[in-house]
Protein backbone atom coordinates (compact mmCIF):
# COMPACT_ATOMS: atom_id res chain seq x y z
CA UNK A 1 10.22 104.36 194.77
CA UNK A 2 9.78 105.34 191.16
CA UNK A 3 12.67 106.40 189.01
CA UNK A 4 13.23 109.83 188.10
CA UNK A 5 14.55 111.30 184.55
CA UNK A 6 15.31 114.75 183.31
CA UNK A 7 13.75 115.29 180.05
CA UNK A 8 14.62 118.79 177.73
CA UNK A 9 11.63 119.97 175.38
CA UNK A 10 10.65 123.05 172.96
CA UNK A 11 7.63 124.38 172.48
CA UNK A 12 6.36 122.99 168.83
CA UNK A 13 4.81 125.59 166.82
CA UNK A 14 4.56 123.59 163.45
CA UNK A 15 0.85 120.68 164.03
CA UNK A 16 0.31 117.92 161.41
CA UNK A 17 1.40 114.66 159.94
CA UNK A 18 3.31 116.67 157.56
CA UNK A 19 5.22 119.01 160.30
CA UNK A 20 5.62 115.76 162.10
CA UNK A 21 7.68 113.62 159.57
CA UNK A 22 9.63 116.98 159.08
CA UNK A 23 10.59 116.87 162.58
CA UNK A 24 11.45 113.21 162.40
CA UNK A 25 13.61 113.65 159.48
CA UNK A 26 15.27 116.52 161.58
CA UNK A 27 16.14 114.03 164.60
CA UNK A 28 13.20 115.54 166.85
CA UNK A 29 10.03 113.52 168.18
CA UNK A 30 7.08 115.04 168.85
CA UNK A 31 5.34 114.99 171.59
CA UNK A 32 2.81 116.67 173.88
CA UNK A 33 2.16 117.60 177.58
CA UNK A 34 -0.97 118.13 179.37
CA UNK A 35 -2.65 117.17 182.95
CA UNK A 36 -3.15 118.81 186.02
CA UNK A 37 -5.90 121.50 184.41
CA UNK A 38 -3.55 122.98 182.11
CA UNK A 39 -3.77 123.18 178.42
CA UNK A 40 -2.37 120.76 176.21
CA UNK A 41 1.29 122.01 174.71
CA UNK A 42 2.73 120.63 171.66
CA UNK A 43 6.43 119.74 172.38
CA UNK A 44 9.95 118.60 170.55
CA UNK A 45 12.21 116.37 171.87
CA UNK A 46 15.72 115.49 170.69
CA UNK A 47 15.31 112.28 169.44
CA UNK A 48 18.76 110.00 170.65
CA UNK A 49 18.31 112.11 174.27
CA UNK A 50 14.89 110.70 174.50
CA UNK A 51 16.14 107.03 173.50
CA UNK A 52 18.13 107.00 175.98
CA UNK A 53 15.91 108.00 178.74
CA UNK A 54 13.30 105.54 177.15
CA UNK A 55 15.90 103.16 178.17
CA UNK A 56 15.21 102.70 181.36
CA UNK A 57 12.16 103.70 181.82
CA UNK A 58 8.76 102.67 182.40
CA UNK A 59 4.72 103.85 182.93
CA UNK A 60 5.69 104.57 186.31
CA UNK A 61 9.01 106.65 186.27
CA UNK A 62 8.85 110.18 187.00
CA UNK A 63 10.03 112.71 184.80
CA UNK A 64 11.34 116.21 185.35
CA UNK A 65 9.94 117.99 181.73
CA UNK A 66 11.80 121.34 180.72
CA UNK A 67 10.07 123.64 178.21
CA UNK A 68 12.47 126.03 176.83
CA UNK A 69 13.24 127.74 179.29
CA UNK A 70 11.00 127.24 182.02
CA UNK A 71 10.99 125.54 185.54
CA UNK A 72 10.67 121.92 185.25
CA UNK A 73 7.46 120.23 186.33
CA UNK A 74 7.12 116.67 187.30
CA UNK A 75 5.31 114.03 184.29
CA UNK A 76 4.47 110.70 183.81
CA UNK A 77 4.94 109.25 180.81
CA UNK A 78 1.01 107.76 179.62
CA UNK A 79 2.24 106.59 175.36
CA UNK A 80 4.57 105.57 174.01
CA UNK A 81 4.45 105.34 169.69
CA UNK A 82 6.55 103.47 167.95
CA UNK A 83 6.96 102.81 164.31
CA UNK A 84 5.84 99.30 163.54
CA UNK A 85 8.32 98.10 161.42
CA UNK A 86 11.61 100.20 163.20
CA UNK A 87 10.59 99.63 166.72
CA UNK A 88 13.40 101.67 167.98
CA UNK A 89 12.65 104.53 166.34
CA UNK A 90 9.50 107.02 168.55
CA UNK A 91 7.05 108.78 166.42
CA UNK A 92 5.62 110.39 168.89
CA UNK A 93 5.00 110.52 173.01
CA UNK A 94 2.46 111.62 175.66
CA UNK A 95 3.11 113.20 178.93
CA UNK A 96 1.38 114.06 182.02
CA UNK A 97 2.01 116.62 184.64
CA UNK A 98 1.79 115.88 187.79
CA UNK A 99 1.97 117.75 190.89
CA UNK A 100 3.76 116.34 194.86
CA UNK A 101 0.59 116.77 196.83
CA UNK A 102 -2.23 115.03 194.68
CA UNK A 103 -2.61 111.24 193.71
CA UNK A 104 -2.17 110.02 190.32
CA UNK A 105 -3.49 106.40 189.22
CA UNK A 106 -0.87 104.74 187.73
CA UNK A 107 -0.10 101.12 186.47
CA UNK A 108 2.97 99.35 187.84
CA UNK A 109 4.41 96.11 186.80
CA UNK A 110 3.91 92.68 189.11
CA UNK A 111 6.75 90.62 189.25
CA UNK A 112 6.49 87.11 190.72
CA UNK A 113 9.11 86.08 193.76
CA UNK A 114 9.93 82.45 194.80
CA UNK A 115 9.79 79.16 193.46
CA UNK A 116 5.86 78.01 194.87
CA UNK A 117 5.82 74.69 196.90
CA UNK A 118 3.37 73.28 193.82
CA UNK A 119 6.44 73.61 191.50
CA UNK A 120 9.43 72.36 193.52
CA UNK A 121 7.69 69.37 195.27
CA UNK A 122 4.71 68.32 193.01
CA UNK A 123 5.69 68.87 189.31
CA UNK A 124 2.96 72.22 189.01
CA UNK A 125 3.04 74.97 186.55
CA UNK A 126 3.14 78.50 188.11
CA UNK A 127 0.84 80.52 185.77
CA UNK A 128 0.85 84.30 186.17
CA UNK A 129 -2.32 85.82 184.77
CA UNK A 130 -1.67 89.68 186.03
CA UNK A 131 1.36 91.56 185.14
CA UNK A 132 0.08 95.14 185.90
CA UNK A 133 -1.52 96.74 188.76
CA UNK A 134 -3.48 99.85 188.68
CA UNK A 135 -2.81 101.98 191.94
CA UNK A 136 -3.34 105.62 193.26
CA UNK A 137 -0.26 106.85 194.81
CA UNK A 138 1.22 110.19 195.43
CA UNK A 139 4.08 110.94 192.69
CA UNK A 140 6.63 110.18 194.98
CA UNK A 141 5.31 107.16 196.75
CA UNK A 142 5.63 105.22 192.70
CA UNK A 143 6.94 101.70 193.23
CA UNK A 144 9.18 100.30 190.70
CA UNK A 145 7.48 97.56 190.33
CA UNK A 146 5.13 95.17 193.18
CA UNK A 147 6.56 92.05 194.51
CA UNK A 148 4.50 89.27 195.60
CA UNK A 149 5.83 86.00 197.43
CA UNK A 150 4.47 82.81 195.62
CA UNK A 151 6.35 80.40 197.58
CA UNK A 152 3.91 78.89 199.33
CA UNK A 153 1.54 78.12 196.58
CA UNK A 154 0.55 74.36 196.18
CA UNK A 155 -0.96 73.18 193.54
CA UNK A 156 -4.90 74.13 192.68
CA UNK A 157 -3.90 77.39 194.95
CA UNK A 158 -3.49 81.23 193.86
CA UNK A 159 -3.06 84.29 195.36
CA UNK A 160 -5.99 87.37 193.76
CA UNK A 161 -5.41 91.03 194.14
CA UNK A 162 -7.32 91.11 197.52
CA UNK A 163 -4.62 89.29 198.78
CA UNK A 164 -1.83 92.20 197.75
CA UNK A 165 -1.27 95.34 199.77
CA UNK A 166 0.77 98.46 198.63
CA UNK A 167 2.78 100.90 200.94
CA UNK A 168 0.84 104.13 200.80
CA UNK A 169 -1.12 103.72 197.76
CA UNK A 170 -4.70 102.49 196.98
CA UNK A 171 -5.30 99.25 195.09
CA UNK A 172 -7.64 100.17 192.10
CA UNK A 173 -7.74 96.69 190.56
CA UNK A 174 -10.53 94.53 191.36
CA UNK A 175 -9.97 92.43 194.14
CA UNK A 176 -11.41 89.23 192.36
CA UNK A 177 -8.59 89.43 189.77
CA UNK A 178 -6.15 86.81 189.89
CA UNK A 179 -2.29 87.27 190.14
CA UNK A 180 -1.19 83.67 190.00
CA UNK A 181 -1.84 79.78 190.11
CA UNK A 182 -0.35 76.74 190.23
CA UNK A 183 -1.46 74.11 188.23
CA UNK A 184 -1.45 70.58 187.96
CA UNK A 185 1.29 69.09 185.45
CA UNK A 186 -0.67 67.00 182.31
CA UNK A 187 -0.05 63.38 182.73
CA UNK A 188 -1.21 62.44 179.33
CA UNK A 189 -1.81 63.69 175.89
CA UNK A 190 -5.55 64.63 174.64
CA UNK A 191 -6.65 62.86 171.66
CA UNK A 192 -9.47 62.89 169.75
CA UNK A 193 -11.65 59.33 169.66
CA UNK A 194 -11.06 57.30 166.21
CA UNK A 195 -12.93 58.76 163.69
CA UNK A 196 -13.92 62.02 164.59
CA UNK A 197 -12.35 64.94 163.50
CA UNK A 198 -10.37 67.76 164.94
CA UNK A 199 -12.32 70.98 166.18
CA UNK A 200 -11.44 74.04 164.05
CA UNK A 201 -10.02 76.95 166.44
CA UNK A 202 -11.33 80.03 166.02
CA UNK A 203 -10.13 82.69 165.18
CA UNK A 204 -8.49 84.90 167.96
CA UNK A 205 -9.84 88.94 167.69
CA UNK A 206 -7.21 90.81 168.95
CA UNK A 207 -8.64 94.55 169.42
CA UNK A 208 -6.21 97.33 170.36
CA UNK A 209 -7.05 99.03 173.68
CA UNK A 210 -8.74 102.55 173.65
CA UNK A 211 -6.54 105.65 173.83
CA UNK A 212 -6.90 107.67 177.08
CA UNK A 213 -8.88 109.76 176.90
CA UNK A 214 -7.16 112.56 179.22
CA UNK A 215 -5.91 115.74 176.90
CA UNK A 216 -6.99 116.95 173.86
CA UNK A 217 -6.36 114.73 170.59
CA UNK A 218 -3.66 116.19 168.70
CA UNK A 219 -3.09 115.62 164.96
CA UNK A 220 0.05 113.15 165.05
């Protein structure tokens, strides 16, 4: 099952990229909370006690929030930001309440068991091509993580996401997607014929996913 973390919050008055470094420089990351039909609340979060939570924690691990002084009520933790050049350090995070009786879709990491046939008998190269599935679980039915046996893989074979099942959740991933293959080791070294010149790579666009879109945007 998923982990579970307390968290301790305030209720942030103070909005703005202004308020926000000021809060920073005070040892407090902001943050906000929304989900389950209620409206978005700005929160502060003692930075070092959130570090260390963050430690050990994942997409998937369940968090008790507490706002001040009120009950605690159960999140997930959808962003994480992070300064880009002081990766340690948490400018600012999203949560999202939850409640025990109603499904949340979630993301939880695949991790890759066994040595496959392919690798320890014919030289192959296990390739894994999905680290992350996308399920719909009940809170407390959250995996840590999925395991799936590639041990009796040969090579040219590979197990998809049809081929996965999950205790008590629903697979939202497309079934055609591919986990993992083993392929064939290269014998021999490409080259070019005498005379004719290299092909120019192109150049790779790397485009940063789009924020959820779940809760109202809030001025960081």
């Amino acid at each position: 099952m998923a982990q579970q973390a307390t968290l301790r919050a305030q209720t942030r008055q103070t909005k703005g990229k202004g308020a926000a470094r000021s809060l920073r420089r005070a040892g407090l990351v902001p943050g906000i909370i929304y989900g389950h039909h209620r409206e978005p609340e700005a929160l502060q979060i003692d930075a070092p006690s959130l570090g260390r939570l963050l430690m050990g924690a994942h997409s998937s691990t369940l968090v008790d929030v507490m706002v001040d002084d009120r009950a605690p009520v159960k999140a997930l933790i959808r962003e994480i930001q992070r300064d880009p050049l002081r990766g340690s350090d948490i400018v600012h995070i999203d949560l999202y309440e939850v409640r025990a009786d109603e499904k949340v879709a979630v993301e939880v990491a695949v991790h890759l068991v066994g040595t496959p046939d392919g690798v320890r008998n014919h030289g192959g190269v296990l390739d894994q091509q999905l680290y992350a599935l996308e399920i719909k679980v009940l809170p407390g039915n959250i995996p840590e993580d999925i395991k799936v046996d590639v041990t009796e893989l040969g090579i040219g074979q590979s197990l998809h996401v049809s081929d996965l099942t999950v205790a008590d959740a629903e697979i939202l991933t497309d079934a055609g997607v591919t986990v993992a293959v083993v392929v064939a080791p290269r014998t021999e070294e490409e080259v070019a014929p005498a005379g004719e010149a290299p092909a120019t790579a192109e150049p790779e666009l790397i485009r940063k996913p789009k924020a959820e879109a779940e809760g109202e945007e809030e001025a960081k």
